[in-house]
N, C-alpha and C. Protein backbone atom coordinates (compact mmCIF):
# COMPACT_ATOMS: atom_id res chain seq x y z
N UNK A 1 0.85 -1.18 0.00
CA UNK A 1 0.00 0.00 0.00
C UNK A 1 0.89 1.24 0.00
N UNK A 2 0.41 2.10 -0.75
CA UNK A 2 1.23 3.37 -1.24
C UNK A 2 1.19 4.13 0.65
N UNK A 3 2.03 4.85 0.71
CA UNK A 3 2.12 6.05 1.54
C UNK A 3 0.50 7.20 1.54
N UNK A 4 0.13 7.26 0.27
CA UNK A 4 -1.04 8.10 0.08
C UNK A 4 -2.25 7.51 0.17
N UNK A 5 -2.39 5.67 0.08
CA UNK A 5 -2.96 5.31 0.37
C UNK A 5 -3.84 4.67 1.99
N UNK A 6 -5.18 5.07 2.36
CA UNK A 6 -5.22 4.59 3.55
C UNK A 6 -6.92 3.25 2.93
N UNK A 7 -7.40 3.18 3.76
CA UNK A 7 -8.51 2.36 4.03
C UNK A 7 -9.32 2.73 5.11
N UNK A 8 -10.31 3.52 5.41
CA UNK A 8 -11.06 4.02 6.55
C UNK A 8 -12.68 3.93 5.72
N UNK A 9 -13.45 2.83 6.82
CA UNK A 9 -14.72 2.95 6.70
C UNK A 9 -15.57 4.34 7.40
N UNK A 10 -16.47 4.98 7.33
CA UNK A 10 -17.62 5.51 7.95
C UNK A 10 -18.96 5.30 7.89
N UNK A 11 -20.23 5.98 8.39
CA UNK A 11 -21.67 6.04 7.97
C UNK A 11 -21.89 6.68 9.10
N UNK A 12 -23.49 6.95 8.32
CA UNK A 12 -23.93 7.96 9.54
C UNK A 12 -24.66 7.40 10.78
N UNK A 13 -25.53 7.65 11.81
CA UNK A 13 -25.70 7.07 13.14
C UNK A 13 -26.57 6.27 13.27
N UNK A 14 -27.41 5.72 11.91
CA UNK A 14 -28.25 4.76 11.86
C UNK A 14 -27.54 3.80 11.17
N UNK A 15 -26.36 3.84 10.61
CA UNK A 15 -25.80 2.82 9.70
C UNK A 15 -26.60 2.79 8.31
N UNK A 16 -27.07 3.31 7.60
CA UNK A 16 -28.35 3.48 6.44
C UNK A 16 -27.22 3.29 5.50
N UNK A 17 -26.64 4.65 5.64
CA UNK A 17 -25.80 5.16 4.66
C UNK A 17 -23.92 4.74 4.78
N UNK A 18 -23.35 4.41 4.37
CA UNK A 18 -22.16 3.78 4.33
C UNK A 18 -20.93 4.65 3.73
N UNK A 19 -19.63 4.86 3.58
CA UNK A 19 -19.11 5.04 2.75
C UNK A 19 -17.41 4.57 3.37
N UNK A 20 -16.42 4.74 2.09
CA UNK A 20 -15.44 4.26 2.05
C UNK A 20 -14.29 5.29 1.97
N UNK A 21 -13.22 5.38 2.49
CA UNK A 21 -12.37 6.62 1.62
C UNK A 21 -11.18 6.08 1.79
N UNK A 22 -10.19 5.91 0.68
CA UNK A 22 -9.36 5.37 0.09
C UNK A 22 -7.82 6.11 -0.12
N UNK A 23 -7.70 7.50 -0.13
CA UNK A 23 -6.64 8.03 0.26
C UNK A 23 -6.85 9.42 1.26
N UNK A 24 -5.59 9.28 1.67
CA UNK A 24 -5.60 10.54 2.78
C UNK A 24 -5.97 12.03 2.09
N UNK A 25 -6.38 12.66 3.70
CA UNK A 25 -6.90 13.76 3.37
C UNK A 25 -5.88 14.65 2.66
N UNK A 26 -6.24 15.61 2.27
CA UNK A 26 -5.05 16.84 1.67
C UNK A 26 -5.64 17.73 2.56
N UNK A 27 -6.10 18.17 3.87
CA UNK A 27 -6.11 18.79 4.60
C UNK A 27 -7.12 18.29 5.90
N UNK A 28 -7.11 18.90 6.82
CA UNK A 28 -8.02 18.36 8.10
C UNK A 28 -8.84 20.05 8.61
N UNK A 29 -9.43 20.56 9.06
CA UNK A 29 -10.19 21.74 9.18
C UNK A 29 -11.23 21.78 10.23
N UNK A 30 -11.38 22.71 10.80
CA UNK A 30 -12.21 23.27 11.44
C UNK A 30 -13.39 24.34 11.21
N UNK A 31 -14.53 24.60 10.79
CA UNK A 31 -15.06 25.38 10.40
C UNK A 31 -15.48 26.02 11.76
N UNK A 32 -15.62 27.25 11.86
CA UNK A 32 -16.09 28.21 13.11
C UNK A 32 -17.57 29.20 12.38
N UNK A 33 -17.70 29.34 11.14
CA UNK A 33 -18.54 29.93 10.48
C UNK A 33 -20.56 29.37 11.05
N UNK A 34 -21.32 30.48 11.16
CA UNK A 34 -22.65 30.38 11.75
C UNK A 34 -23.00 29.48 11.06
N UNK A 35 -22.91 29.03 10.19
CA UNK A 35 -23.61 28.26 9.12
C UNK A 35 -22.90 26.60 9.52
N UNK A 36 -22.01 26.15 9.57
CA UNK A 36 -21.58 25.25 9.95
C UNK A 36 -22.38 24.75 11.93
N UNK A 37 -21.92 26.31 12.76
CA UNK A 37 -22.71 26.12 13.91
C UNK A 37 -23.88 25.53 14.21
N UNK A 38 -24.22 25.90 13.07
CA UNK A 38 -26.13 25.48 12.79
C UNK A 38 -26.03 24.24 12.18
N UNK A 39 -25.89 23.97 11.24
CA UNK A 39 -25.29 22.60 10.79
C UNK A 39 -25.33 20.99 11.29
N UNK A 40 -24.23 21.40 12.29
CA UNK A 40 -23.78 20.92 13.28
C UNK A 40 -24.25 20.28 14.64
N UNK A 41 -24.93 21.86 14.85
CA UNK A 41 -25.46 21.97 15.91
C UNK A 41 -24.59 21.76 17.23
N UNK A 42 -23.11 22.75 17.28
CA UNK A 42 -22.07 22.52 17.76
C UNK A 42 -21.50 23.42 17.46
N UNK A 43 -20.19 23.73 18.40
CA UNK A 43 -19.55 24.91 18.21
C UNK A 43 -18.65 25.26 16.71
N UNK A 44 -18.63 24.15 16.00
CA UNK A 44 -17.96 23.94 14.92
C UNK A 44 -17.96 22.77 14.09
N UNK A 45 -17.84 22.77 12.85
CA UNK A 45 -17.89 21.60 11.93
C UNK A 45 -16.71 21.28 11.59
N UNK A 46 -16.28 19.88 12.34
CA UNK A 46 -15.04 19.01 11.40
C UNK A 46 -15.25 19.10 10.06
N UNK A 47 -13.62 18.58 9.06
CA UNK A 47 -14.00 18.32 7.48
C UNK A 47 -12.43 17.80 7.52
N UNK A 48 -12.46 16.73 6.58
CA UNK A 48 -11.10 16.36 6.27
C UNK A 48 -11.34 16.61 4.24
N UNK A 49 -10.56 16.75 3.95
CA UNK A 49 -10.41 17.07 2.40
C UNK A 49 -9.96 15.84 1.42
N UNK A 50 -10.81 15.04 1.23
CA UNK A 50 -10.54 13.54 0.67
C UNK A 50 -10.28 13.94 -0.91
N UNK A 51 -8.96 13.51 -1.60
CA UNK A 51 -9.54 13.30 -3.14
C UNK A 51 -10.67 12.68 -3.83
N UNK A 52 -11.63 13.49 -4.67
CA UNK A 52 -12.80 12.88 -5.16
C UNK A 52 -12.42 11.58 -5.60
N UNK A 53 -11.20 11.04 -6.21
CA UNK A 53 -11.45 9.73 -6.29
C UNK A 53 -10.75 9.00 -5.21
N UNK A 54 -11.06 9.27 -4.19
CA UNK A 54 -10.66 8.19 -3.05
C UNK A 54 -11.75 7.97 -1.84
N UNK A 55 -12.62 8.50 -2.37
CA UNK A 55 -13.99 8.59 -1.89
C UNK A 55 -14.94 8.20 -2.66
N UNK A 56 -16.18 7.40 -1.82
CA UNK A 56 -17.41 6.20 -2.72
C UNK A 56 -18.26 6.11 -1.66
N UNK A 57 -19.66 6.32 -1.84
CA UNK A 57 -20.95 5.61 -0.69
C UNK A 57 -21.07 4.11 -0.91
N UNK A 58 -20.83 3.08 -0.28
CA UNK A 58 -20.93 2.30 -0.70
C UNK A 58 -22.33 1.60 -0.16
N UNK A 59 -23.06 2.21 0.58
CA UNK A 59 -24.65 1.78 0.88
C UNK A 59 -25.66 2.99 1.32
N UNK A 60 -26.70 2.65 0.70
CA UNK A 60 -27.58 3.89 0.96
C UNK A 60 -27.29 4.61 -0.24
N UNK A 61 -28.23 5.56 0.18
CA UNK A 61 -28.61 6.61 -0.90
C UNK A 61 -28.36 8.09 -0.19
N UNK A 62 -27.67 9.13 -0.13
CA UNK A 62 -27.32 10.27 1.01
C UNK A 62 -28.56 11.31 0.22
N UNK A 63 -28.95 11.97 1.04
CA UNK A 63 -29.78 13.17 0.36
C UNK A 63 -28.84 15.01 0.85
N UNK A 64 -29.52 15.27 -0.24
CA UNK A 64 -29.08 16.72 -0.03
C UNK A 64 -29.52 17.75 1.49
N UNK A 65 -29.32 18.05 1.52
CA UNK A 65 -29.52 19.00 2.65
C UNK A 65 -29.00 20.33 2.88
N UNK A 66 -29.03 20.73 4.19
CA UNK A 66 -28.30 22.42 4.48
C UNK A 66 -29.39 23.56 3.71
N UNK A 67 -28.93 24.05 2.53
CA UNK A 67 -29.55 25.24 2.36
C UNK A 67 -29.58 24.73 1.17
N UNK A 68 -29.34 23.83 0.42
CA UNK A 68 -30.05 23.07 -0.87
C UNK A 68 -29.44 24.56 -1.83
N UNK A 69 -27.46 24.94 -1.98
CA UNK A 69 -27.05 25.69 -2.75
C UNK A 69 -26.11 25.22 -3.81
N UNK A 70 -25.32 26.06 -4.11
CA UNK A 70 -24.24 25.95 -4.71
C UNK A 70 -23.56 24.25 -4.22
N UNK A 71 -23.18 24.73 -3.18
CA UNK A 71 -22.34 23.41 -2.18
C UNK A 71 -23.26 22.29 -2.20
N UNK A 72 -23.25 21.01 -1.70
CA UNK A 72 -24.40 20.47 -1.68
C UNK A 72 -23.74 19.66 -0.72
N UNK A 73 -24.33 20.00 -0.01
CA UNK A 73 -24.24 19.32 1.94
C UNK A 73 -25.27 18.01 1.42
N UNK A 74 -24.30 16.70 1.89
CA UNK A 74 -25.19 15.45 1.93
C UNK A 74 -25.23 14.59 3.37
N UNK A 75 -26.62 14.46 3.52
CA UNK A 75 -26.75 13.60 4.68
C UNK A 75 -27.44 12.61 4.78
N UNK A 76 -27.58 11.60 5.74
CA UNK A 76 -28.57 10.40 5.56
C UNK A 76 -30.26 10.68 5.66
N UNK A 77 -30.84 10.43 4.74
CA UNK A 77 -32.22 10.60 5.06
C UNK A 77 -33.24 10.09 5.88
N UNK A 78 -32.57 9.44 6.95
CA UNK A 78 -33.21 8.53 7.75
C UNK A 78 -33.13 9.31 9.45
N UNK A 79 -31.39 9.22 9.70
CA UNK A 79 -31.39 10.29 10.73
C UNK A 79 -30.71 11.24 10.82
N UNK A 80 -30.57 11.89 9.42
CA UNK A 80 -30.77 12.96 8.74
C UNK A 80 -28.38 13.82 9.80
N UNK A 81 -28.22 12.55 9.81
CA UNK A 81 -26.65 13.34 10.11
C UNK A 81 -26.39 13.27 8.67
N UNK A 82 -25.35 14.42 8.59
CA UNK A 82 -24.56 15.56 7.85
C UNK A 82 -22.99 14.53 7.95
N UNK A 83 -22.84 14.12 6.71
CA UNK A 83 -21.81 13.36 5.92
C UNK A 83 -20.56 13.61 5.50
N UNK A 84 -21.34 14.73 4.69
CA UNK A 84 -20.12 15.25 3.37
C UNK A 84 -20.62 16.15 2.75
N UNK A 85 -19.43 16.97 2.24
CA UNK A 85 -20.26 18.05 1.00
C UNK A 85 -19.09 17.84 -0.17
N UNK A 86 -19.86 18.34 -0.86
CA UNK A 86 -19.48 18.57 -2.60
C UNK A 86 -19.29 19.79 -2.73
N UNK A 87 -18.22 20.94 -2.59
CA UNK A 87 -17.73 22.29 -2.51
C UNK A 87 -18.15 22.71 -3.73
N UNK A 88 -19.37 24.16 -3.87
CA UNK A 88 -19.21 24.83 -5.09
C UNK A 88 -18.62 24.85 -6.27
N UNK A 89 -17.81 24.31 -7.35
CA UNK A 89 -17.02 24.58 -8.51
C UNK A 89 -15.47 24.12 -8.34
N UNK A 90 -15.74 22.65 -7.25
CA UNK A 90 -14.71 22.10 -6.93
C UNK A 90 -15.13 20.31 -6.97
N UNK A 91 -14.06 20.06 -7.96
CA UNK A 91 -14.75 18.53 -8.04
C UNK A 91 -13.60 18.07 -8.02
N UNK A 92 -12.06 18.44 -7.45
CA UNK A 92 -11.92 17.20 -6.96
C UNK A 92 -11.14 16.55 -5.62
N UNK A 93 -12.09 17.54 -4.93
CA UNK A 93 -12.55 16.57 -3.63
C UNK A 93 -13.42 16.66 -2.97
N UNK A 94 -13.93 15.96 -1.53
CA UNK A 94 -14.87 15.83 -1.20
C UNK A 94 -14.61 15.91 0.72
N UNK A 95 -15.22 17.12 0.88
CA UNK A 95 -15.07 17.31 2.38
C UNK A 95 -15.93 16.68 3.51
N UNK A 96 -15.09 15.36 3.65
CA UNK A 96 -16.19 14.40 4.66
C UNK A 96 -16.23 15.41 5.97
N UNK A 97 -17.21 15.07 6.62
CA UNK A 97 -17.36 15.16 8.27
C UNK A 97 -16.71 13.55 8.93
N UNK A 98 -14.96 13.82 9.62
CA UNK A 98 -14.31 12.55 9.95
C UNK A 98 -15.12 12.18 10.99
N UNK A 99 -16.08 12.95 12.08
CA UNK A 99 -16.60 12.21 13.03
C UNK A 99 -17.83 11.11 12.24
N UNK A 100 -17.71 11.06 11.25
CA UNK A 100 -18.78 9.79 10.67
C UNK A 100 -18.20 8.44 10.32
N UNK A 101 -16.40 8.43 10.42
CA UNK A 101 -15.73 7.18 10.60
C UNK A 101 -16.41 6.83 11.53
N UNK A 102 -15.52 5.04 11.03
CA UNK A 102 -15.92 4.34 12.19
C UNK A 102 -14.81 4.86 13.60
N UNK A 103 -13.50 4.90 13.01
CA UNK A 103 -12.67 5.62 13.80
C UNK A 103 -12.11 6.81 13.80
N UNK A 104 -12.20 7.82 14.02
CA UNK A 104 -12.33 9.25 14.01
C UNK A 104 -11.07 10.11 15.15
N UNK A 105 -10.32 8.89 15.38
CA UNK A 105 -9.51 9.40 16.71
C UNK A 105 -8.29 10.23 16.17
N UNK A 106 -7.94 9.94 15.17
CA UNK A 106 -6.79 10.83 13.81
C UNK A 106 -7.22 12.33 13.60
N UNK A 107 -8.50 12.14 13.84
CA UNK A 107 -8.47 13.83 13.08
C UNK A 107 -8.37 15.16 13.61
N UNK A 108 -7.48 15.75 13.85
CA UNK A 108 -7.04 16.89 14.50
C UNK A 108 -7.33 17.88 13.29
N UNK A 109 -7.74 18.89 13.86
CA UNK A 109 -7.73 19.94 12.55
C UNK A 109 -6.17 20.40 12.44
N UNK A 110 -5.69 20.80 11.38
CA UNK A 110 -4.68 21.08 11.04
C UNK A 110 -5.07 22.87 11.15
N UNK A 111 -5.72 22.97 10.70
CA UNK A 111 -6.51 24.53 10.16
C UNK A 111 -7.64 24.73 10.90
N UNK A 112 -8.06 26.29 11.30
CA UNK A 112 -9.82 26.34 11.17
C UNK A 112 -9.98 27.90 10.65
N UNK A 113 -11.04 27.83 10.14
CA UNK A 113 -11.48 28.81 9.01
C UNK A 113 -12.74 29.92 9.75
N UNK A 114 -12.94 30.68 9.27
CA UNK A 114 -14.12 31.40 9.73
C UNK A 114 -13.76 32.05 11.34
N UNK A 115 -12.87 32.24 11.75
CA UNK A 115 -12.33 32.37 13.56
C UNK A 115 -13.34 33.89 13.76
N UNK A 116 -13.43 34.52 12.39
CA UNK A 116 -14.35 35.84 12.99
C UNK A 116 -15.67 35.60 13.27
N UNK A 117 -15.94 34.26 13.43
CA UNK A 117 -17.35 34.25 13.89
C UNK A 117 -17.53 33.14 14.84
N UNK A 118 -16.04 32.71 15.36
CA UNK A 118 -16.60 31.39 16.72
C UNK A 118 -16.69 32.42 18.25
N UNK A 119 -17.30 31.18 18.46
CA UNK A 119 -17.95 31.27 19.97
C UNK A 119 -16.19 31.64 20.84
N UNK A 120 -16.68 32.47 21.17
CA UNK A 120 -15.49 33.02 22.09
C UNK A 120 -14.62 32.12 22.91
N UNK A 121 -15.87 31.23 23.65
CA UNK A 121 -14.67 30.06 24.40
C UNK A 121 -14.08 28.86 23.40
N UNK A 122 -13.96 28.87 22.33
CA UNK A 122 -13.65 27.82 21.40
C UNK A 122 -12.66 27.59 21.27
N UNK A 123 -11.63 26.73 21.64
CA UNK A 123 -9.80 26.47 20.84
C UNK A 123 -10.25 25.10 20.49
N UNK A 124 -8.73 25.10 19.44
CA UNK A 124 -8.77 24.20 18.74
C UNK A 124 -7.22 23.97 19.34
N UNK A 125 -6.71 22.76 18.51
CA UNK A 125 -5.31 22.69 18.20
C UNK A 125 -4.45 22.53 16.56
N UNK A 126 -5.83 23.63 16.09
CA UNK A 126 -5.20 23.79 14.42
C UNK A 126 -3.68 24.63 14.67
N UNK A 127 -3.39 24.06 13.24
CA UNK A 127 -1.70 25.22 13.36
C UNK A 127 -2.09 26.39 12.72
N UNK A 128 -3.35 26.73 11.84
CA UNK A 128 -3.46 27.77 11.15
C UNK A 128 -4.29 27.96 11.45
N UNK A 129 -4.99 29.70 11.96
CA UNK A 129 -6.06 30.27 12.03
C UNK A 129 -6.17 31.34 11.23
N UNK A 130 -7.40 31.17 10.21
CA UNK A 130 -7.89 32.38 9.17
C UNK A 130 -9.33 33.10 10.03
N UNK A 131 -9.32 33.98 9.83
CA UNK A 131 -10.75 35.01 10.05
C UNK A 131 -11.51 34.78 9.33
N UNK A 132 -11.47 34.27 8.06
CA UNK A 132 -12.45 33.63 7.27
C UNK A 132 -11.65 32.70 6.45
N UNK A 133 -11.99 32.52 5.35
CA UNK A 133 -10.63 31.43 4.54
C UNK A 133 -9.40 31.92 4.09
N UNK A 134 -8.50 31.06 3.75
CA UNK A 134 -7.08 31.32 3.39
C UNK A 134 -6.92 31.59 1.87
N UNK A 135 -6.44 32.44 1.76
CA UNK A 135 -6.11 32.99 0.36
C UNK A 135 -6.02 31.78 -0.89
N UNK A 136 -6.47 31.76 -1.79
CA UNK A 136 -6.93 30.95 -2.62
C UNK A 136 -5.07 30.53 -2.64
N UNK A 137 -4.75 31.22 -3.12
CA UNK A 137 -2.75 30.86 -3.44
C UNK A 137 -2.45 30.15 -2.12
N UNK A 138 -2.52 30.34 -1.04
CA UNK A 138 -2.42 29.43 0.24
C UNK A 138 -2.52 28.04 0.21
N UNK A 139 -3.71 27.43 -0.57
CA UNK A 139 -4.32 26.44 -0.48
C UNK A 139 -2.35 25.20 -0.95
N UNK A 140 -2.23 25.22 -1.76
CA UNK A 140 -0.94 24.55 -2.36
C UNK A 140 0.02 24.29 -1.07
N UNK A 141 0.83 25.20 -0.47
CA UNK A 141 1.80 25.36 0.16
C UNK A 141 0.83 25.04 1.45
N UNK A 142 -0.30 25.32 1.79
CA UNK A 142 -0.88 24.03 3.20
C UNK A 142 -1.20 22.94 3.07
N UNK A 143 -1.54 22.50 1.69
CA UNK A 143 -1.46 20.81 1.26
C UNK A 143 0.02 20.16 1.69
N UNK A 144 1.00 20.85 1.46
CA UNK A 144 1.98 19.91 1.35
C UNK A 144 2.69 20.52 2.76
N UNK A 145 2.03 21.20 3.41
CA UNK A 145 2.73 21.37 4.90
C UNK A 145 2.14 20.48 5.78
N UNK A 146 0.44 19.94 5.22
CA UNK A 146 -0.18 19.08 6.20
C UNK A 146 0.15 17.77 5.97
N UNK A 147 0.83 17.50 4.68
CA UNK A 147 1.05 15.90 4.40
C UNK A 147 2.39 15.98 5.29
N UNK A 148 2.97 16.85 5.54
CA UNK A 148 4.44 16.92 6.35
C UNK A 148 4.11 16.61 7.78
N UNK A 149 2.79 17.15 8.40
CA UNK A 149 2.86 17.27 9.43
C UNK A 149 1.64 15.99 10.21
N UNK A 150 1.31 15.65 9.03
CA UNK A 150 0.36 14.77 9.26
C UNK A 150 1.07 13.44 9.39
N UNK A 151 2.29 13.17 8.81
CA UNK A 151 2.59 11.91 8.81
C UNK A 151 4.13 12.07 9.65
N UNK A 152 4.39 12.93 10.47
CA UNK A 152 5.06 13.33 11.36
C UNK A 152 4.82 12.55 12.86
């Protein structure tokens, strides 16, 4: 098995819905943004950044959800937890929610995004904090600082 390759099952809290993801994240994150809060229903939304092809549902059917936009937040239609999304005009990857592994004990945010709108008592132990997101040119040079620090 490659270095980039992992094997991690998830689904959501009824077991309905299933899925598989097949290589490591290219980033780990924290969202602090109201919209995630709500979401969530929590001070913040995990996301790990899977390559679209290392990611597959392999049971169930996920439905859309959130605000039914651009993004398309998918969750189980049964007990309706929040999965994964499909980012606006970005296909290729896919930002799971890691607390829907089966094992979820790996995921530290590396990053969290949105800090101008968390709940005051909130820390994390990301290495990077943005006020809202990181400069589109950013994105490159924190991929390959988190594969450094991730497998550290």
């Amino acid at each position: 098995m490659s270095t980039d390759t992992i094997v991690k099952e998830g689904g959501c809290r009824c077991e309905r819905v299933r899925f598989r993801v097949t290589k490591r994240p290219l980033l780990t994150m924290a969202c602090h943004c109201k919209g995630c809060q709500r979401m969530s229903s929590s001070a913040f939304s995990l996301s790990a950044a899977i390559p679209a092809d290392g990611f597959e549902v392999t049971q169930g059917e996920p439905v859309i959800g959130g605000l039914h936009g651009a993004s398309k937040h998918y969750f189980c239609g049964w007990c309706m937890s929040w999965m994964f999304t499909r980012p606006e005009g970005i296909d290729w990857f896919v930002n799971i929610r890691p607390t829907m592994l089966d094992d979820a004990s790996w995921s530290t945010p590396f990053m969290e995004t949105w800090t101008g709108e968390k709940l005051p008592w909130v820390t994390t132990a990301a290495v990077h904090s943005y006020e809202a997101l990181p400069p589109m040119d950013a994105y490159e040079g924190l991929i390959k600082e988190y594969a450094e620090w991730e497998r550290a």
